[in-house]
Protein backbone atom coordinates (compact mmCIF):
# COMPACT_ATOMS: atom_id res chain seq x y z
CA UNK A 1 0.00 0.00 0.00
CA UNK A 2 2.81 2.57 -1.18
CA UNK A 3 0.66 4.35 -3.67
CA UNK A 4 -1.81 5.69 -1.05
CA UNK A 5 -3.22 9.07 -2.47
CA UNK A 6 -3.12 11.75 0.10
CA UNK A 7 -3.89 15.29 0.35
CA UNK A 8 -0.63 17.58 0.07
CA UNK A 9 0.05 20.85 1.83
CA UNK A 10 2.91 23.32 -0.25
CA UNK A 11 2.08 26.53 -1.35
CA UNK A 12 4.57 26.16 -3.78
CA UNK A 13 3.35 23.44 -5.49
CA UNK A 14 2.82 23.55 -9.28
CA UNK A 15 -0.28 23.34 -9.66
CA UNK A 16 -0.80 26.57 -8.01
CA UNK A 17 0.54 28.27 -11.02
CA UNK A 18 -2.39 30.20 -12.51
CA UNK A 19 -1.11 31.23 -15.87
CA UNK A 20 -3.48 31.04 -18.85
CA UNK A 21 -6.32 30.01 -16.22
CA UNK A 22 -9.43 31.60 -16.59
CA UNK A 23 -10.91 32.86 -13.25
CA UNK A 24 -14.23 33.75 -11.97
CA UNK A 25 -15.63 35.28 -8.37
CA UNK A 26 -18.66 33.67 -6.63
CA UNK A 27 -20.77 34.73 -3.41
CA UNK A 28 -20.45 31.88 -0.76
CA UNK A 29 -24.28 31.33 -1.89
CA UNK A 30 -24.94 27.39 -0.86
CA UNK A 31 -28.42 27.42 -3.63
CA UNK A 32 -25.80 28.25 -6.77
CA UNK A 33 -23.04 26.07 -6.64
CA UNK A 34 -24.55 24.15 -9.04
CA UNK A 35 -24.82 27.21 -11.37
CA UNK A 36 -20.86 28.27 -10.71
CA UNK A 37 -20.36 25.02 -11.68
CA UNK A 38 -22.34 25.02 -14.86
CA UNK A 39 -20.70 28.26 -15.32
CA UNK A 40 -16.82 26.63 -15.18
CA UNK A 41 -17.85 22.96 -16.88
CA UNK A 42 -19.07 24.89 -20.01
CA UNK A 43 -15.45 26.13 -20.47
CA UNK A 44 -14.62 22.12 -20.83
CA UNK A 45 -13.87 20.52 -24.21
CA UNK A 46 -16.92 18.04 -25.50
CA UNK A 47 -14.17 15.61 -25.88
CA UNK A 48 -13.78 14.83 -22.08
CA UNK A 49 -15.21 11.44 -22.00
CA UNK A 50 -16.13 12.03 -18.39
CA UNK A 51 -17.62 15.48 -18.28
CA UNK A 52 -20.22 14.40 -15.91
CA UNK A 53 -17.86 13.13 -13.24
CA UNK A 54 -15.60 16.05 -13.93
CA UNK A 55 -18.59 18.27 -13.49
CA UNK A 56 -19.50 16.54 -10.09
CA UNK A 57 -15.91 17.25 -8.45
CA UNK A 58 -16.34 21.08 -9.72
CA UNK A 59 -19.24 21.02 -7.69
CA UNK A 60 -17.71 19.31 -4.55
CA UNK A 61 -14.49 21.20 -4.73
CA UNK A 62 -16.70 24.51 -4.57
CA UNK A 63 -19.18 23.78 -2.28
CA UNK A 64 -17.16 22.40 0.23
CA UNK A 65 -15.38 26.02 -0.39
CA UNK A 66 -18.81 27.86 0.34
CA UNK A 67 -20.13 25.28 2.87
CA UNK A 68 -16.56 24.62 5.10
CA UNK A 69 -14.17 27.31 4.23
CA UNK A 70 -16.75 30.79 4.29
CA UNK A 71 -19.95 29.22 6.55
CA UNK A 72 -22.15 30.02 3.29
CA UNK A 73 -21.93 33.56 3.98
CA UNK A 74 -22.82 35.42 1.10
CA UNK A 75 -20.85 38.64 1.81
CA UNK A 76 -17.42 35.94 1.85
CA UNK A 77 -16.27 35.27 -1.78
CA UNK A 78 -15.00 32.08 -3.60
CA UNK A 79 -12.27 32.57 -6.45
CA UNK A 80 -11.87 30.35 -8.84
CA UNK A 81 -8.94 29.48 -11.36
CA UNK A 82 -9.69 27.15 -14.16
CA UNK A 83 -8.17 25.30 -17.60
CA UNK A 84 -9.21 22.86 -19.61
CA UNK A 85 -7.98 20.50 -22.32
CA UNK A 86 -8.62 17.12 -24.25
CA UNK A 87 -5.54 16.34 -21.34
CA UNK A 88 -6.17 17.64 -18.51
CA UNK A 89 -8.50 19.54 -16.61
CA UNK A 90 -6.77 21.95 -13.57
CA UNK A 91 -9.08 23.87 -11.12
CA UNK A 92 -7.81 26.41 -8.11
CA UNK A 93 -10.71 27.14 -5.69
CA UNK A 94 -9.87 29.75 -3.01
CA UNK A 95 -12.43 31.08 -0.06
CA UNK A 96 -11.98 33.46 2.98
CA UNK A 97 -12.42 30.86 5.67
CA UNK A 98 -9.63 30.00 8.08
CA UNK A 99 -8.42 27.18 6.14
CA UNK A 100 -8.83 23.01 6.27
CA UNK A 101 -6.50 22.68 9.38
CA UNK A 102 -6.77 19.25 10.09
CA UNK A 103 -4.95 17.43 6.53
CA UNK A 104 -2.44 15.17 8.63
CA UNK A 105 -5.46 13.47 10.60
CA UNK A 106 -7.72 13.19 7.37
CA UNK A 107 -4.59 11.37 5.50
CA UNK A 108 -3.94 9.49 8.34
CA UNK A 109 -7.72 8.45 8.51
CA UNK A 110 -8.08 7.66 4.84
CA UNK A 111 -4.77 5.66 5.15
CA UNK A 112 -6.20 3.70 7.91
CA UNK A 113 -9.69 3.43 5.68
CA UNK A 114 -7.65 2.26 2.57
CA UNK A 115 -5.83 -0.25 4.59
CA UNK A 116 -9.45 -1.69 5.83
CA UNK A 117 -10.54 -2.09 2.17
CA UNK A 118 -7.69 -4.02 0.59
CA UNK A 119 -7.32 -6.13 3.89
CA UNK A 120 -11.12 -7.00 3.42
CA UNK A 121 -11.70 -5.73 7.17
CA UNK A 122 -15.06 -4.78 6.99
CA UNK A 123 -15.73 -5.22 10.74
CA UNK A 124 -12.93 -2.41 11.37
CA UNK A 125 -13.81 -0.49 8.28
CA UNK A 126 -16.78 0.07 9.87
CA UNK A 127 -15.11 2.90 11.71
CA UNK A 128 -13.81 4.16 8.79
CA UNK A 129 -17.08 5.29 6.87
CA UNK A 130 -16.63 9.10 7.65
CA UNK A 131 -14.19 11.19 8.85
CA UNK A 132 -16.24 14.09 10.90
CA UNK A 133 -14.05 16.73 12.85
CA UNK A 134 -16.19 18.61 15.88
CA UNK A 135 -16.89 21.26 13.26
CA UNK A 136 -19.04 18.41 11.29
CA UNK A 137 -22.81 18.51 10.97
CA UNK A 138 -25.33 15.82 10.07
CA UNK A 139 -24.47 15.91 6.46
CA UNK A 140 -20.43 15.59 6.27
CA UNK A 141 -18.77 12.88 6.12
CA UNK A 142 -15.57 13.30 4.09
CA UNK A 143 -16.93 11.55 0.78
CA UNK A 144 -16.28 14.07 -1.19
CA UNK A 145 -12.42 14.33 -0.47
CA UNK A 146 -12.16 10.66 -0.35
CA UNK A 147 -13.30 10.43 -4.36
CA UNK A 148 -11.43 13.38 -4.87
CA UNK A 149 -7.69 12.07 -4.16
CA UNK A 150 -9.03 9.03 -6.22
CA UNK A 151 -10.53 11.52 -9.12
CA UNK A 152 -7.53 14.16 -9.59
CA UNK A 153 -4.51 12.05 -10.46
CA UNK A 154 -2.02 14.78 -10.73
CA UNK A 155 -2.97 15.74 -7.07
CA UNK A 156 -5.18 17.60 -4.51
CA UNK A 157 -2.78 20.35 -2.85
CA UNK A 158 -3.85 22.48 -0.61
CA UNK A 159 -1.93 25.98 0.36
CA UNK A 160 0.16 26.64 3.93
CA UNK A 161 -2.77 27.89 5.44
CA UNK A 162 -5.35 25.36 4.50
CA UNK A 163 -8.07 28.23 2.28
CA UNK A 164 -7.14 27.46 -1.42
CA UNK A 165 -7.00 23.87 -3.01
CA UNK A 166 -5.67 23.04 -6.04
CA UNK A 167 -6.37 19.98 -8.61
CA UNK A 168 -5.33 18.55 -11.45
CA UNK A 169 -6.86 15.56 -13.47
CA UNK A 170 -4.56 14.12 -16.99
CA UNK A 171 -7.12 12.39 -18.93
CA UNK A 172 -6.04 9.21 -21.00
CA UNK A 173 -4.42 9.96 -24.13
CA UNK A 174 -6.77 8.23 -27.04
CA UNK A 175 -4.69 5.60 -29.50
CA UNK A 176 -5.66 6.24 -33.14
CA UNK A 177 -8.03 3.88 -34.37
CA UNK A 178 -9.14 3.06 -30.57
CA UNK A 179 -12.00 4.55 -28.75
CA UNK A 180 -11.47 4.45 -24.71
CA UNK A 181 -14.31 4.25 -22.52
């Protein structure tokens, strides 16, 4: 279990670079995020076999922003970076909050989760399910980051302070002659 995905913390990190990115400001407005999103995805090439799954961690990535980082206060703002290609797909999401603080014990967690899952311990993966923090409510639960260390292979990379994520996603090159699905 080597290969574990995790969530990285370096400001630095290239995938912060936000040359030829377009950007776009939201209001931390919870009933829109699926209209920001609509408003990013459309920027996406028709080529991207899996627009809908692309379009669903837009979504997450940004509402966890309005939800978690600005307490879906609609004077707090969400910027967004994005670019788009038939290779890869890159998205910056920044809010005002005071940053996802606890990274080690959510890697450590998912580690421990993984480890349940390819040792078939579904007694002990049991308490695994969700990762809540005290600042959790009835409806988190940490699926969203788990699929999204899974979804954005080139990484999920958060800044020093914890209130801007970046991700990147390389799609599959196609082999003439051979249509991937």
């Amino acid at each position: 279990m080597s290969d574990i995905k995790s969530i990285l913390q370096e400001s630095q990190h290239p995938l912060f670079s936000r040359e030829s990115m377009f950007s776009k400001e939201f209001p931390s407005d919870y009933r829109q995020i699926r209209y920001f999103t609509l408003m990013i995805v459309q920027k996406a090439p028709p080529e991207i076999k899996e627009i809908n799954l692309l379009e669903q961690q837009i979504s997450e990535i940004i509402k966890n922003a309005v939800k978690h980082g600005n307490h879906s206060d609609p004077q707090k703002k969400i910027r967004v970076w994005y670019s788009f290609s038939t290779e890869e797909a890159r998205l910056i999401v920044e809010d005002e909050g005071d940053g996802f603080t606890a990274i080690d014990e959510w890697n450590a967690f998912n580690k421990e989760r993984l480890a349940c899952l390819a040792q078939e311990d579904y007694i002990k993966l049991a308490d695994y399910v969700s990762y809540r923090t005290e600042k959790s409510d009835d409806n988190d639960g940490g699926n969203a980051m788990f699929a999204a260390v899974e979804y954005w292979n080139e990484g999920v990379v958060f800044d020093d302070k914890g209130s801007c994520v970046a991700v990147g996603k390389r799609f599959p090159k196609k082999r003439p002659g051979i249509e991937l699905s």
